[in-house]
Protein backbone atom coordinates (compact mmCIF):
# COMPACT_ATOMS: atom_id res chain seq x y z
CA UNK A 1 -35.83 24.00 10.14
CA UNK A 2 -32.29 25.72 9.59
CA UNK A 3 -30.58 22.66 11.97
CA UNK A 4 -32.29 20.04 9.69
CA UNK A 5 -30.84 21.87 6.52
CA UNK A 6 -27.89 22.82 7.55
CA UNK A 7 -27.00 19.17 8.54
CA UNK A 8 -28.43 17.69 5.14
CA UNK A 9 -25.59 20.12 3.44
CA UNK A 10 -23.15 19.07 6.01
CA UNK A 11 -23.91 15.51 4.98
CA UNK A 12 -24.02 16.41 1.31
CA UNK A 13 -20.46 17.87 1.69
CA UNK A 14 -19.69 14.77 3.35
CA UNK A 15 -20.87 12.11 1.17
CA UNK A 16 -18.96 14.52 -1.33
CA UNK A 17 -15.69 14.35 -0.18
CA UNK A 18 -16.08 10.83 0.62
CA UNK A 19 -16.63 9.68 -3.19
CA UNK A 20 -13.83 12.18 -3.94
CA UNK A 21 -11.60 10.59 -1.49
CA UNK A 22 -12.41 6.94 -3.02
CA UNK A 23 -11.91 7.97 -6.60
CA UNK A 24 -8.60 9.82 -5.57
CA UNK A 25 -6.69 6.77 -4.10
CA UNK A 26 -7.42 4.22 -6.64
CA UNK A 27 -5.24 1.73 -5.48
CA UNK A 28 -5.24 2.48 -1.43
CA UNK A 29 -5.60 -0.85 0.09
CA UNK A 30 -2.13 -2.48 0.06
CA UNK A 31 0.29 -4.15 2.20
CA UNK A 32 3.76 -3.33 2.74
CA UNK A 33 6.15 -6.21 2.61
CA UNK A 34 9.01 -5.47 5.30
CA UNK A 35 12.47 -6.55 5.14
CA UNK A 36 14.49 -5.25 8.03
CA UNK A 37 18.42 -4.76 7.55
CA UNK A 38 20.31 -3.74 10.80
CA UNK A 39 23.92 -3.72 9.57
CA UNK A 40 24.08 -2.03 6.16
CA UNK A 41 23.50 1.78 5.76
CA UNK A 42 20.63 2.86 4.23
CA UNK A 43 22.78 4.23 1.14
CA UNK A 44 24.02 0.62 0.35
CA UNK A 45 20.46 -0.51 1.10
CA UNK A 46 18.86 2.33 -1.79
CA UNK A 47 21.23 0.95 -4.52
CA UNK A 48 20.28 -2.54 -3.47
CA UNK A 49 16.42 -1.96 -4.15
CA UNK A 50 17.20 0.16 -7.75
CA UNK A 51 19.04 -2.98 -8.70
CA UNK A 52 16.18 -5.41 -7.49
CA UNK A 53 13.65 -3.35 -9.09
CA UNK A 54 15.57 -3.26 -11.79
CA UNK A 55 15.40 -6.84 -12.16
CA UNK A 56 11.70 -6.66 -13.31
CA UNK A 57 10.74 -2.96 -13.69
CA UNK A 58 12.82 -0.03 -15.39
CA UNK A 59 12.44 2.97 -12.56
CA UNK A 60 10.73 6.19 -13.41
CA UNK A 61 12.91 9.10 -12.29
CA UNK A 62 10.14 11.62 -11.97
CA UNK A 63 8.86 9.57 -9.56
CA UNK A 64 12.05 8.88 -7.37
CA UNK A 65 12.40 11.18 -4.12
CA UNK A 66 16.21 10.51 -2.99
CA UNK A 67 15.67 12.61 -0.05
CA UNK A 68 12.67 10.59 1.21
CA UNK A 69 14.14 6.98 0.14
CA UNK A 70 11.25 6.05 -2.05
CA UNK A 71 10.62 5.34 -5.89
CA UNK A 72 8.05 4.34 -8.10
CA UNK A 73 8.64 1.92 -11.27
CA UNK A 74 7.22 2.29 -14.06
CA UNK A 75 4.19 -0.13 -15.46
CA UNK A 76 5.21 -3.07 -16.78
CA UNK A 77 2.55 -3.90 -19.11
CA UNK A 78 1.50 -7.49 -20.72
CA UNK A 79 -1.07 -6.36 -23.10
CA UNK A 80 -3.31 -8.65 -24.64
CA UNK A 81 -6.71 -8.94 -27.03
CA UNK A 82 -10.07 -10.02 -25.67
CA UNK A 83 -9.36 -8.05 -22.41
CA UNK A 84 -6.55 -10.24 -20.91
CA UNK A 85 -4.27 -7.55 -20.11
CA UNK A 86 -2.04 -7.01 -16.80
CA UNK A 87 -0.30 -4.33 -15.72
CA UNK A 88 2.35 -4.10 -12.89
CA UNK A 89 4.82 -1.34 -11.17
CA UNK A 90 6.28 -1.77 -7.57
CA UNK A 91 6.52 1.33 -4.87
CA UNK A 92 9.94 1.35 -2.60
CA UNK A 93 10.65 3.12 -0.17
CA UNK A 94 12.87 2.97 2.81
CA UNK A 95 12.73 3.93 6.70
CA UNK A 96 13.86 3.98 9.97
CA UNK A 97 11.33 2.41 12.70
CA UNK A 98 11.17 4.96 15.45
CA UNK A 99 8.73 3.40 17.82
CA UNK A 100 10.17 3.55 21.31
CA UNK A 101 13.29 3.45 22.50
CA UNK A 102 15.66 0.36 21.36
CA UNK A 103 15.68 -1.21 24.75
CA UNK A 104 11.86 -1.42 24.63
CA UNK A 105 12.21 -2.27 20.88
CA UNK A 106 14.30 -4.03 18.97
CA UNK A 107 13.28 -2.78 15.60
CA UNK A 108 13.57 0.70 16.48
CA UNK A 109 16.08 2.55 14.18
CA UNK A 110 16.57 -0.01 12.08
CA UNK A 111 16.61 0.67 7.93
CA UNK A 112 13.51 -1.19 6.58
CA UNK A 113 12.61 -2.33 2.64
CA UNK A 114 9.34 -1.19 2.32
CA UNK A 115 7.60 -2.34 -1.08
CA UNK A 116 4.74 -3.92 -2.56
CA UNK A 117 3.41 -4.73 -6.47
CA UNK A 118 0.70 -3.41 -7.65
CA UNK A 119 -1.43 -4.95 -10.41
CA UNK A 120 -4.03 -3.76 -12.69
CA UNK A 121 -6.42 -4.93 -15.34
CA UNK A 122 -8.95 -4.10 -17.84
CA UNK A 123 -11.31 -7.14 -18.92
CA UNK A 124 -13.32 -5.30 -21.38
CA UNK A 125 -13.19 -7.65 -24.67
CA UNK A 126 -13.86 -4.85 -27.04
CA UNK A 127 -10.75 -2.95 -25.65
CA UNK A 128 -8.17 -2.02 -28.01
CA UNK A 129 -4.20 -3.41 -27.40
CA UNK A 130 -3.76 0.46 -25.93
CA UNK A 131 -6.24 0.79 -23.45
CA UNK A 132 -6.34 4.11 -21.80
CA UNK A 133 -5.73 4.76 -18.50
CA UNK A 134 -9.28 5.34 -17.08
CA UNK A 135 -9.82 1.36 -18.43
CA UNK A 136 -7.70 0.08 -16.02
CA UNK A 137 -9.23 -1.27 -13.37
CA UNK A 138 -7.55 -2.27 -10.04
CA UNK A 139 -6.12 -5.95 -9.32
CA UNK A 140 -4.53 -6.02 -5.99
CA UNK A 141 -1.06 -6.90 -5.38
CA UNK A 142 1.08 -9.68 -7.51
CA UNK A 143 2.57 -11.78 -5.11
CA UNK A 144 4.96 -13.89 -7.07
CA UNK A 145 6.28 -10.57 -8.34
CA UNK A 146 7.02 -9.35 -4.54
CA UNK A 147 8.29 -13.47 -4.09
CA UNK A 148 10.70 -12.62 -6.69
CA UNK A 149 11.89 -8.93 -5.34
CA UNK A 150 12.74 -10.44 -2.03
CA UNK A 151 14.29 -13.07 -3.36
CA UNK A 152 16.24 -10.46 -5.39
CA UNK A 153 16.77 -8.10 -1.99
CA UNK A 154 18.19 -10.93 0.03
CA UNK A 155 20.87 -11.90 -2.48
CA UNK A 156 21.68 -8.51 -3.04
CA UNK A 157 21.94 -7.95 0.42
CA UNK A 158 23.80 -10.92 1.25
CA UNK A 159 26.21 -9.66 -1.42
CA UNK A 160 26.60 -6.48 0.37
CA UNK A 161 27.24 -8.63 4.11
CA UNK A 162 29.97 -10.74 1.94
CA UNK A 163 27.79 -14.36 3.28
CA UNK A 164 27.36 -17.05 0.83
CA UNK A 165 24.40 -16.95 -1.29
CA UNK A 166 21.59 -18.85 0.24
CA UNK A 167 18.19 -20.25 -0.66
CA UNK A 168 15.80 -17.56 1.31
CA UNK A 169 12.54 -19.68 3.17
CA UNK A 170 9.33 -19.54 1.21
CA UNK A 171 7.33 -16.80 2.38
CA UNK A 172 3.61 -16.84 2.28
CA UNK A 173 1.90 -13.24 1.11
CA UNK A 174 -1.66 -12.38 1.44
CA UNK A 175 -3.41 -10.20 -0.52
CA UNK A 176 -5.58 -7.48 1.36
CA UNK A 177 -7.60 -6.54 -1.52
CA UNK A 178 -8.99 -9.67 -2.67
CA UNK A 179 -8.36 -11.80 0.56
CA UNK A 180 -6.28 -14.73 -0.92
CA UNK A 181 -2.65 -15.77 0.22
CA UNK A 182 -0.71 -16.84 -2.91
């Protein structure tokens, strides 16, 4: 009798700390998009993501960790009646790949862009033009936004190389959360 309710509270716990874990990470399912740069240090490379973010974001310094290479923008809101309104920020952050030795990999130690978009939305007609922040509800990643960072990155960093500007390849970007590539 004290096995069988000691594991229902066991479960209970667990089933607990699962739904606390879910509402936690509200926007936990992403994928980083990569850009690996071998022959810039990684202090050229941080200025060179501020000034792409700050191409479509303005950065939020309380959320900007120098030491750790990684900021968070600010939401970039489009804010519309009858529940059409979008919200974006994008998360940067940079690091060194230190799987295995560089013999055995080639991306080991190399600087790499690490950043994604994320969007939100609330589609509640009766909401107000200031929604709160418990109305938003999740929206996966923009892709043309992240299209248009690395489009920003590569310039940038091909302005930091000295090479001639050049028309980046079309990259295709799936979205894990809602399973579509854009």
């Amino acid at each position: 009798m004290r096995i069988v309710q000691s594991l229902r509270r066991a479960l209970a716990c667990f089933a607990l700390l699962v739904t606390l874990g879910a509402a936690s990470c509200a926007s936990g399912l992403h994928e980083d998009r990569e850009l690996a740069v071998d022959d810039l240090p990684i202090d050229i490379l941080w200025s060179i993501c501020l000034d792409a973010a700050q191409t479509e974001f303005r950065i939020d310094p309380a959320q900007m960790d120098i030491g750790k290479r990684s900021f968070v923008t600010r939401w970039r809101k489009d804010v519309r009646p009858l529940g059409m309104g979008v919200r974006r920020r994008a998360q940067f952050r940079i690091e060194r790949r230190t799987e295995g030795s560089r013999e055995h990999n080639p991306e080991a130690g190399v600087p790499t862009i690490l950043y994604w978009v994320e969007r939100q939305r609330y589609g509640d007609m009766s909401t107000p033009l200031e929604p709160k922040e418990d109305e938003w509800d999740d929206a996966g990643q923009d892709g043309e936004v992240e299209r248009r960072l690395y489009r920003h990155l590569t310039i940038r960093i091909d302005q930091a190389r000295g090479v001639a500007l050049r028309k980046p390849e079309r990259i295709d970007l799936g979205d894990p959360l809602r399973g579509k590539t854009r």
